[in-house]
C-alpha atoms as a PDB file:
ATOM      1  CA  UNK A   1      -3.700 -20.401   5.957  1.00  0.00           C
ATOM      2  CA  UNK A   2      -3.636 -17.584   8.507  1.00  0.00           C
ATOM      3  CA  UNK A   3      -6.888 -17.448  10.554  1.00  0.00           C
ATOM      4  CA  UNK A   4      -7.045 -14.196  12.535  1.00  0.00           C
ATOM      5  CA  UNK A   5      -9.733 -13.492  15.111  1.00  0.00           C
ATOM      6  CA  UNK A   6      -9.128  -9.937  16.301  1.00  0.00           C
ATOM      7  CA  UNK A   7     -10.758  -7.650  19.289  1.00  0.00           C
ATOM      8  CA  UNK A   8      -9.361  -4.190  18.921  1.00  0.00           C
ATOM      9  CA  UNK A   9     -10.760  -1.175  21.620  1.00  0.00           C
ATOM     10  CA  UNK A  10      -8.986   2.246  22.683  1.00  0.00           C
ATOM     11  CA  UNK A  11     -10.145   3.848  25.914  1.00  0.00           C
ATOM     12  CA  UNK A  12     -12.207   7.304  25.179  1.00  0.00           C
ATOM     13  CA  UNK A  13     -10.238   8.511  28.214  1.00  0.00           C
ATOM     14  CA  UNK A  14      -6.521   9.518  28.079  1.00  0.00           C
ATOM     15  CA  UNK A  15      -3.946   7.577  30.238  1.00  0.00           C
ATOM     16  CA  UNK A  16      -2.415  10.430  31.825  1.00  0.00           C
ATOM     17  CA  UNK A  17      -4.719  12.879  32.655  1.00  0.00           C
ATOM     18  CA  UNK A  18      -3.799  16.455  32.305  1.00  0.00           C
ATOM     19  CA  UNK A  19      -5.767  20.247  33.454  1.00  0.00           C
ATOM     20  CA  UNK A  20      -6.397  20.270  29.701  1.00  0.00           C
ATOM     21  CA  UNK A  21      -8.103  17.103  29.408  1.00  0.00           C
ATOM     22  CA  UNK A  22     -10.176  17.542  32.420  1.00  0.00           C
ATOM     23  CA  UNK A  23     -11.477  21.065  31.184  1.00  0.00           C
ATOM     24  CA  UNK A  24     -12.381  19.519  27.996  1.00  0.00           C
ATOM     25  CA  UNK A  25     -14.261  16.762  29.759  1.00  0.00           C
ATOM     26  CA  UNK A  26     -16.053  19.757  31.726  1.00  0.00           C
ATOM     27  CA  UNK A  27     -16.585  21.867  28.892  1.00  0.00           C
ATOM     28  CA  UNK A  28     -18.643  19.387  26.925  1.00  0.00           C
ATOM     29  CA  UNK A  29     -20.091  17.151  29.583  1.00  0.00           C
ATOM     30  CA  UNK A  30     -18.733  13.866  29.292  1.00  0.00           C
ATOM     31  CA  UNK A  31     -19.325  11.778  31.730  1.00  0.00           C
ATOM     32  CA  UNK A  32     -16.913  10.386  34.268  1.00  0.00           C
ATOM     33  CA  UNK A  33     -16.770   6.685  32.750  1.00  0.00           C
ATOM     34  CA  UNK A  34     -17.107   5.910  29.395  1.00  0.00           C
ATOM     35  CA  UNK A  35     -17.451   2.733  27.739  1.00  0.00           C
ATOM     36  CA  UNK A  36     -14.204   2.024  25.405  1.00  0.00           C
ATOM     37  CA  UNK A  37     -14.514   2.884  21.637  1.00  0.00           C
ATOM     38  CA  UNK A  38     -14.995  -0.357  19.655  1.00  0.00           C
ATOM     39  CA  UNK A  39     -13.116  -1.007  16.363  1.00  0.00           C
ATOM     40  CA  UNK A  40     -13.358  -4.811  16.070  1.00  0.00           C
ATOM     41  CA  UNK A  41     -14.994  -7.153  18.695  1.00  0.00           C
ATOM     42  CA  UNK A  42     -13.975 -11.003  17.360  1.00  0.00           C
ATOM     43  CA  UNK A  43     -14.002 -10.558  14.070  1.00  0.00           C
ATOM     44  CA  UNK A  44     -12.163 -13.383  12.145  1.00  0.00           C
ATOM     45  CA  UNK A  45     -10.691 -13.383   9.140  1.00  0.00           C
ATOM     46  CA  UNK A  46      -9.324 -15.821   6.925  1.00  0.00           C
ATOM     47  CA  UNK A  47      -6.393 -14.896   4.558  1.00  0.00           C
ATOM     48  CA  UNK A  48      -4.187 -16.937   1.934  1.00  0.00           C
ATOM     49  CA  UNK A  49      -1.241 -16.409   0.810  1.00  0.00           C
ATOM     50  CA  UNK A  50      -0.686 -13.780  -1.760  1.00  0.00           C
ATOM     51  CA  UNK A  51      -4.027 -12.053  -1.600  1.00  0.00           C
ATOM     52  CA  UNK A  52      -5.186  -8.919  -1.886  1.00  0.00           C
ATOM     53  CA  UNK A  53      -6.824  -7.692   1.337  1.00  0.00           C
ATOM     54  CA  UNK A  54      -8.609  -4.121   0.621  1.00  0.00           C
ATOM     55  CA  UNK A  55      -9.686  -2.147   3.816  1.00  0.00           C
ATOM     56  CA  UNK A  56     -12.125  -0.182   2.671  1.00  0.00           C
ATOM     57  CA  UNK A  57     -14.338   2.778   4.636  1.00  0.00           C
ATOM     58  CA  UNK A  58     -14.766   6.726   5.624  1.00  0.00           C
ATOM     59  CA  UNK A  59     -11.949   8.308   7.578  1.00  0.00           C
ATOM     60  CA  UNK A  60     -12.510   6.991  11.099  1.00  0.00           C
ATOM     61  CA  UNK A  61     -14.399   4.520  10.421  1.00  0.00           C
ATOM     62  CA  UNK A  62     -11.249   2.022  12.169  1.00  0.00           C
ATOM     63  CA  UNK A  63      -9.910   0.845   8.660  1.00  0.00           C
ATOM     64  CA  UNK A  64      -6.966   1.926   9.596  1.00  0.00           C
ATOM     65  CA  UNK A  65      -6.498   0.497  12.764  1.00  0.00           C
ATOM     66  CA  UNK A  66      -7.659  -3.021  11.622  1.00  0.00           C
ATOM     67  CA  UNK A  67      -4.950  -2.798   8.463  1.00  0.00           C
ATOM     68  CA  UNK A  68      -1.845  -2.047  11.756  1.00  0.00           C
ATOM     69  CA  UNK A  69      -3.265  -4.736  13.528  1.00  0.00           C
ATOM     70  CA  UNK A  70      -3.255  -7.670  10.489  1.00  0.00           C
ATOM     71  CA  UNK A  71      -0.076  -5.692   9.212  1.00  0.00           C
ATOM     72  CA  UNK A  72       1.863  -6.774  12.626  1.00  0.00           C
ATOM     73  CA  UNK A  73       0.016 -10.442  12.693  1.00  0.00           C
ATOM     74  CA  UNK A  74       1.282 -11.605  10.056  1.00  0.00           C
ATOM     75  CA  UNK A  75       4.289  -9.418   9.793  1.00  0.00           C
ATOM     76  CA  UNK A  76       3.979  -7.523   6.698  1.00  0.00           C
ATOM     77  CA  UNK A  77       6.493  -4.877   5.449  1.00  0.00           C
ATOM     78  CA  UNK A  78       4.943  -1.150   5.836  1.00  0.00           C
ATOM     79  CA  UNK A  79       5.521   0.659   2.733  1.00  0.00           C
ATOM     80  CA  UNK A  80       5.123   3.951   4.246  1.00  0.00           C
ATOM     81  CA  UNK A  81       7.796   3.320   7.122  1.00  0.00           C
ATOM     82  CA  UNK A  82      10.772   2.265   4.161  1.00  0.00           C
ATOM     83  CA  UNK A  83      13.905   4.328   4.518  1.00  0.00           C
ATOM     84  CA  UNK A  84      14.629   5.991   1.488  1.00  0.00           C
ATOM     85  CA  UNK A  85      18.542   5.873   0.398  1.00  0.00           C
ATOM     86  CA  UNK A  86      19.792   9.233  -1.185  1.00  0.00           C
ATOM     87  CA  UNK A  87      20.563   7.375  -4.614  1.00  0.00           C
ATOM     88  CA  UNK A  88      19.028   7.737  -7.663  1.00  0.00           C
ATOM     89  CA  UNK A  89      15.995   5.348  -7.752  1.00  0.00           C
ATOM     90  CA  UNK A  90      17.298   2.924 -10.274  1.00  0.00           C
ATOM     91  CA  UNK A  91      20.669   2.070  -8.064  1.00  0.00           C
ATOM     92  CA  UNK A  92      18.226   2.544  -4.585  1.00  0.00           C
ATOM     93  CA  UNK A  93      16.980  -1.316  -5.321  1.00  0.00           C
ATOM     94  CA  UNK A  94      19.093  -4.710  -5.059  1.00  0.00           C
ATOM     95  CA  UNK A  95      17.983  -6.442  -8.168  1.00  0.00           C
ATOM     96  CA  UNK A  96      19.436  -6.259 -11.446  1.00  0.00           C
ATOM     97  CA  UNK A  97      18.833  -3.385 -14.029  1.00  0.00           C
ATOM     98  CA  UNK A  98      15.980  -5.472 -15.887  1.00  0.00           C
ATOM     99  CA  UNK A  99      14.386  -6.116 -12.527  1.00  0.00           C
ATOM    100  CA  UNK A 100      14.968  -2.540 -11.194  1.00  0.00           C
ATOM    101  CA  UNK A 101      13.556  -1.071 -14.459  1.00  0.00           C
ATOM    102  CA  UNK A 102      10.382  -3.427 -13.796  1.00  0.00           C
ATOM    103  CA  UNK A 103       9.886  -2.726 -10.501  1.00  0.00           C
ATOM    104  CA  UNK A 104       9.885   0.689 -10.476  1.00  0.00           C
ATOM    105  CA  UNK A 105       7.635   0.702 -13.709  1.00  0.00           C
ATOM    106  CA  UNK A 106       5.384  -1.308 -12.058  1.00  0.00           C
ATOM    107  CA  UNK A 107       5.014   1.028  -9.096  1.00  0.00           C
ATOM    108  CA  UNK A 108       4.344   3.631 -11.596  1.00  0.00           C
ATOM    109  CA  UNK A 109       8.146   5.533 -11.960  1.00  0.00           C
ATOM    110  CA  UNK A 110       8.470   3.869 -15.109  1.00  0.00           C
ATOM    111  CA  UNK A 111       9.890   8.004 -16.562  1.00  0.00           C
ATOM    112  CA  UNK A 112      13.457   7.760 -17.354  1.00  0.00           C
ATOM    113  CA  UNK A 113      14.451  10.899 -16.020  1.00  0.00           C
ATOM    114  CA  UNK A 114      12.564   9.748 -12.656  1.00  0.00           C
ATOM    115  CA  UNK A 115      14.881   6.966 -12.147  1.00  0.00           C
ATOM    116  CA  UNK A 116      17.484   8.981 -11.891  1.00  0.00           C
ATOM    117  CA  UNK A 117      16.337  11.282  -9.038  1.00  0.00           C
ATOM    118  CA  UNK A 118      16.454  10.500  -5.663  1.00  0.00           C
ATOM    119  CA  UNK A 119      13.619   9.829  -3.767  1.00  0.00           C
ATOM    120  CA  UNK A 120      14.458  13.769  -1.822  1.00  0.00           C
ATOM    121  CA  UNK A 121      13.537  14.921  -5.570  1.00  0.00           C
ATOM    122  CA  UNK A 122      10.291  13.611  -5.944  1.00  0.00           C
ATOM    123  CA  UNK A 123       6.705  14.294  -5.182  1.00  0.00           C
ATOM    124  CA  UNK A 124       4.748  13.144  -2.039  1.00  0.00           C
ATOM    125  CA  UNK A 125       2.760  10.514  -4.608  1.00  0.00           C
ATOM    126  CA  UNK A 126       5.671   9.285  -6.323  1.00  0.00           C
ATOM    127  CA  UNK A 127       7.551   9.221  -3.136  1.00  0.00           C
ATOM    128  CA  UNK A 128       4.667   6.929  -1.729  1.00  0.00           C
ATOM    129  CA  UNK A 129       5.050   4.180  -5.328  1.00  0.00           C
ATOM    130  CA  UNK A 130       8.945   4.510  -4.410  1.00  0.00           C
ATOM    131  CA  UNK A 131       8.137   3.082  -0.928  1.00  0.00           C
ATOM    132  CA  UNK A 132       5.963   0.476  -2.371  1.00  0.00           C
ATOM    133  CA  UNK A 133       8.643  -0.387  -4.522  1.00  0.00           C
ATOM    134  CA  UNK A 134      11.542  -0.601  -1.777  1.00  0.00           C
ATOM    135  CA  UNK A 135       9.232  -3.138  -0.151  1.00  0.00           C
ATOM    136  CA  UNK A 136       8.890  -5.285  -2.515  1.00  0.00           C
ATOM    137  CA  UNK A 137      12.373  -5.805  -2.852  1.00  0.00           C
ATOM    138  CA  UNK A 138      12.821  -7.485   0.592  1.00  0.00           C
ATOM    139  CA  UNK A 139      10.724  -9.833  -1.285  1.00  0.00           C
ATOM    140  CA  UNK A 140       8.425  -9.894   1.923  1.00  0.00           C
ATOM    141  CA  UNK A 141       5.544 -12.464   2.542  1.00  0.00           C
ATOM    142  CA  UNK A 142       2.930  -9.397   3.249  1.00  0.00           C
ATOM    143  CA  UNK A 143       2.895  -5.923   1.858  1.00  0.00           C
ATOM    144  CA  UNK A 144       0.689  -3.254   3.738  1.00  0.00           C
ATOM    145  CA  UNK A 145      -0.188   0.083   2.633  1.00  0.00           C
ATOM    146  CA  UNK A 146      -2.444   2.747   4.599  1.00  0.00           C
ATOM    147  CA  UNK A 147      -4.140   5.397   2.895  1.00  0.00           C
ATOM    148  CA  UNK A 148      -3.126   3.357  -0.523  1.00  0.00           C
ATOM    149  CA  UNK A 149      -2.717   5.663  -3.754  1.00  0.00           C
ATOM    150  CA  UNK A 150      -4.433   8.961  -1.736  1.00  0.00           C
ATOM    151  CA  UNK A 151      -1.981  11.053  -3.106  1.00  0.00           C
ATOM    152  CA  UNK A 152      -2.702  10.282  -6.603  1.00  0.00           C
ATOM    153  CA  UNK A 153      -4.827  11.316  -9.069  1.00  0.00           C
ATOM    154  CA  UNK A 154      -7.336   8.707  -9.891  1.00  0.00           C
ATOM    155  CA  UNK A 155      -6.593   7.309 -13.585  1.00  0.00           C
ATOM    156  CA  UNK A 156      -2.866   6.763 -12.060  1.00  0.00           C
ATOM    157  CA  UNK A 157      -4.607   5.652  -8.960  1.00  0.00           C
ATOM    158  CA  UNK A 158      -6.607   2.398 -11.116  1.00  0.00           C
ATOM    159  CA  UNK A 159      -3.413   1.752 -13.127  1.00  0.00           C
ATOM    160  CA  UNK A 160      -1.394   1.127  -9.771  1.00  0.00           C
ATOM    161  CA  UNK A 161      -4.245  -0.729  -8.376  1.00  0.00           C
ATOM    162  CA  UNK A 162      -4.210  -2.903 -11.685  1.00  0.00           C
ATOM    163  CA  UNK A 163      -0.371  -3.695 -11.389  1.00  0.00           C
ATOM    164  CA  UNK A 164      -0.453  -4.776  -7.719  1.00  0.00           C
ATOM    165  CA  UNK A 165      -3.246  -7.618  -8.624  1.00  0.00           C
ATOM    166  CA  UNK A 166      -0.890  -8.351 -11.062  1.00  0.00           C
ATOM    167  CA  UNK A 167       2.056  -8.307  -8.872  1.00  0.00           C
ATOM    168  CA  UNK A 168       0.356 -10.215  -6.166  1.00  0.00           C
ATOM    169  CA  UNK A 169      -0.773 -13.156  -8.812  1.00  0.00           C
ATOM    170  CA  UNK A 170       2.873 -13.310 -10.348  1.00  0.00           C
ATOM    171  CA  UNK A 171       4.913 -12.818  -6.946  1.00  0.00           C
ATOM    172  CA  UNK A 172       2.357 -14.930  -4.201  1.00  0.00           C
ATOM    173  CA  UNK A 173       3.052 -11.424  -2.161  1.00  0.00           C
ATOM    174  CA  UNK A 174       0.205 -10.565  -0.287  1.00  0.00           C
ATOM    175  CA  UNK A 175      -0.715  -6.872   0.056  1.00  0.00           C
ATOM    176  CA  UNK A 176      -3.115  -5.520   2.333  1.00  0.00           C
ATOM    177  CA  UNK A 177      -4.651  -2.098   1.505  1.00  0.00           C
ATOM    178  CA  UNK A 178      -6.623   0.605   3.197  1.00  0.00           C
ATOM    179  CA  UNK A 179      -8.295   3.755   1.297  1.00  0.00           C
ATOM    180  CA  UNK A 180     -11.407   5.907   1.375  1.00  0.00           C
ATOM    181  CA  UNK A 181     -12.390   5.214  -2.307  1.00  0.00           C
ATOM    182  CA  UNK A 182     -13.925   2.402  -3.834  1.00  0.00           C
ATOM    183  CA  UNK A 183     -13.354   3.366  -7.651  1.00  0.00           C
ATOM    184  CA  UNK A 184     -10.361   1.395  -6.804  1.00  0.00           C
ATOM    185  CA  UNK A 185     -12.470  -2.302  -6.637  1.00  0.00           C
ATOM    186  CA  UNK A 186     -12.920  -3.010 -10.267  1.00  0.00           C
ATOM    187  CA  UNK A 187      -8.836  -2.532 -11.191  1.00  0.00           C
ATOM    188  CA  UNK A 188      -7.184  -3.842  -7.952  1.00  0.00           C
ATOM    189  CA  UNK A 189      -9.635  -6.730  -7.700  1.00  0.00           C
ATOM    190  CA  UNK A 190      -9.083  -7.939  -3.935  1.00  0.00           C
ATOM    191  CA  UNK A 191      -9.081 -11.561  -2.822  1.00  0.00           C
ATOM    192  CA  UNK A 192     -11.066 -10.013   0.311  1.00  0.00           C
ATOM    193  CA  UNK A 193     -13.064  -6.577   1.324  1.00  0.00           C
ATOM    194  CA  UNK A 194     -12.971  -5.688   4.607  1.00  0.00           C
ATOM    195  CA  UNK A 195     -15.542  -2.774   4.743  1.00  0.00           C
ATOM    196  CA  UNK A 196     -15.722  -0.945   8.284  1.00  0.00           C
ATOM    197  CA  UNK A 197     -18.661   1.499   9.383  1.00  0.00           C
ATOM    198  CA  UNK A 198     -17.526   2.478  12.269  1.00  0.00           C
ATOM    199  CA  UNK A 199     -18.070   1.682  15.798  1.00  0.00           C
ATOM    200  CA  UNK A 200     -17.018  -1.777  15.408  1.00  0.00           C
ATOM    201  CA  UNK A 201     -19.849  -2.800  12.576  1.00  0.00           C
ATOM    202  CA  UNK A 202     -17.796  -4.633  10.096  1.00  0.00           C
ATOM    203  CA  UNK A 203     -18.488  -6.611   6.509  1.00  0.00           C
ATOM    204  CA  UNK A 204     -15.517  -9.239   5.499  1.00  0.00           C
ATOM    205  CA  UNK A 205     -16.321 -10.410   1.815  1.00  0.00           C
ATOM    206  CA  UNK A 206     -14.017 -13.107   0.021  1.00  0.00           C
ATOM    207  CA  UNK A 207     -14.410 -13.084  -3.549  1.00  0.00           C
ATOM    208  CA  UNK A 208     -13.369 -15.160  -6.204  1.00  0.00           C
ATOM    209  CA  UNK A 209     -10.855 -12.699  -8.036  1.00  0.00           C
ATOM    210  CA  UNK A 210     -12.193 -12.180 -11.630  1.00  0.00           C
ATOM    211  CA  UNK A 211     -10.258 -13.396 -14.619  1.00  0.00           C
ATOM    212  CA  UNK A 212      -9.017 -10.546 -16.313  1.00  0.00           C
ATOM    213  CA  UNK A 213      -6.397 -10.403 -19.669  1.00  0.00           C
ATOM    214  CA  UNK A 214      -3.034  -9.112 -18.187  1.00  0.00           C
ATOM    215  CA  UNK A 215      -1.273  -6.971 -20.175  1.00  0.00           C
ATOM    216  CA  UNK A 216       2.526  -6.919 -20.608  1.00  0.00           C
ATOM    217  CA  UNK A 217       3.609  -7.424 -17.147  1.00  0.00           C
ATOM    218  CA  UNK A 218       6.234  -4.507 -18.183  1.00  0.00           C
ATOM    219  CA  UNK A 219       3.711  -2.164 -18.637  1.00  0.00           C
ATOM    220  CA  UNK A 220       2.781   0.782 -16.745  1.00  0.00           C
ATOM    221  CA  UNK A 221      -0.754   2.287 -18.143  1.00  0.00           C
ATOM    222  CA  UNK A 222       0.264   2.258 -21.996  1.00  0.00           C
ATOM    223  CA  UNK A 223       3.853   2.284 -21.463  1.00  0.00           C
ATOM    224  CA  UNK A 224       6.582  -0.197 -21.282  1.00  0.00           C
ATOM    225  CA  UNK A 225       9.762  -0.361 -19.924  1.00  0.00           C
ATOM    226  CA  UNK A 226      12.469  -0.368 -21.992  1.00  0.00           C
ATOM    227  CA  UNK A 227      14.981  -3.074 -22.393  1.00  0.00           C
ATOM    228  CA  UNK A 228      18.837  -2.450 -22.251  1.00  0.00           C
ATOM    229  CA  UNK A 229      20.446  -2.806 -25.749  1.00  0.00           C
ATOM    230  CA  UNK A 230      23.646  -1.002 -25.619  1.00  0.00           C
ATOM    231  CA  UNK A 231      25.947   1.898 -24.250  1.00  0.00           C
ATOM    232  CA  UNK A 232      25.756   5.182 -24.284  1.00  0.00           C
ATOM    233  CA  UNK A 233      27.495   8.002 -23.070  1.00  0.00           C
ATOM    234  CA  UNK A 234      24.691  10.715 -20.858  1.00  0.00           C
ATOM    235  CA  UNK A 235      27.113  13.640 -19.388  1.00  0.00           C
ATOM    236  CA  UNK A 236      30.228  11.656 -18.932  1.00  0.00           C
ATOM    237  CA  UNK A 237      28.358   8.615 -17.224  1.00  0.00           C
ATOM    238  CA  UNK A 238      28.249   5.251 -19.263  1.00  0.00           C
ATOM    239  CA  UNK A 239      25.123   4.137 -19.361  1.00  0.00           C
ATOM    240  CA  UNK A 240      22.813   0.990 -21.374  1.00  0.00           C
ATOM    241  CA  UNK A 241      21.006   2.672 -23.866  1.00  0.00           C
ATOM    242  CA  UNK A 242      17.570   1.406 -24.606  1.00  0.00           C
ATOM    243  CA  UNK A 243      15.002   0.633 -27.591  1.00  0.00           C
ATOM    244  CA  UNK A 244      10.976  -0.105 -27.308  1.00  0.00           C
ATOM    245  CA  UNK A 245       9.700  -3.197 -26.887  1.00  0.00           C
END
């Protein structure tokens, strides 16, 4: 079980002082030593494998820099620094079509006519559940998202938070999380809350992770994902065709 005690602090000065820096110093009246900002100061936390780890605070408020510093510790895939291949989404991931058509429904592309754009032809939110989806298929130990479903509007924003708790319980992947908004709690049910108030004040709460009735594991919202049942022919490219569960 990972036990992680971590001090993080940035210097309120810059490194390499420039005439800019120095007027602004002069400008406002900051004075000539200041004590380093404080964004964790032995804080320990305990983690298991395959929770759900949500970072959770106002902009600032060092969420962020606590998720990049767990992220690296325990070497977790960042979903926002995946390369996207120009393919269509559906050949862009190394499992089979079943497990493709799961994955990406899962991370919310669950559209047919999505999975058959590339990730250049989506939207900055659904370019963010693509990501989420390409890291899943390393099949990593940790998962780590900043800023976590910000660019999404908040019904879509529960639903994803619903199917990574589900993910995480099926898979043992751990994911750990960072947003601004807590309507996200009930549906993504973390494992731990790591709430952060800024200058270096810090609440860690594990929870026991309620028991909830999963839906289809195929699902998406309301939707499923269909399962291949035949060929078809869709502008000269053979294709499985596809019936409702």
């Amino acid at each position: 079980m990972p036990r992680l005690t971590l001090h993080i602090q940035y210097p309120i000065r810059p490194k390499h002082r420039s005439l800019a820096a120095n007027r602004v110093t002069d400008l406002f009246g900051l004075s000539p030593v200041e004590a380093p900002l404080i964004v964790a100061d032995n804080v320990v936390l305990d983690l298991q494998p395959g929770d759900v780890v949500l970072f959770l605070g106002p902009s600032g408020s060092g969420k962020s820099s606590l998720l990049r510093a767990v992220g690296d510790a325990l070497q977790a895939q960042d979903a926002q620094a995946m390369p996207l291949p120009d393919l269509p989404l559906v050949d862009a991931l190394q499992g089979d079509l079943p497990t493709n058509l799961e994955r990406l429904s899962m991370c919310g592309l669950s559209e047919a006519r999505l999975m058959l754009r590339t990730p250049a032809e989506l939207s900055d939110g659904q370019r963010a559940r693509f990501r989420l989806a390409v890291a899943l298929d390393a099949r990593p130990s940790w998962v780590m998202a900043d800023e976590f479903a910000a660019l999404l509007d908040r019904p879509l924003a529960k639903v994803l938070a619903f199917n990574v708790r589900k993910l995480a319980t099926r898979t043992g992947t751990g994911f750990l999380l960072a947003t601004t908004h807590d309507d996200l709690l009930d549906d993504l049910n973390p494992n731990v809350i790591v709430r952060c108030h800024g200058e270096g004040q810090i609440d860690i709460d594990r929870r026991d992770v309620k028991k909830k009735r999963l839906v289809s594991h195929l699902s998406f919202g309301c939707r499923k994902v269909p399962s291949p049942t035949g060929r078809i022919s869709l502008g000269g490219i053979t294709a499985a065709t596809i019936s409702d569960l």
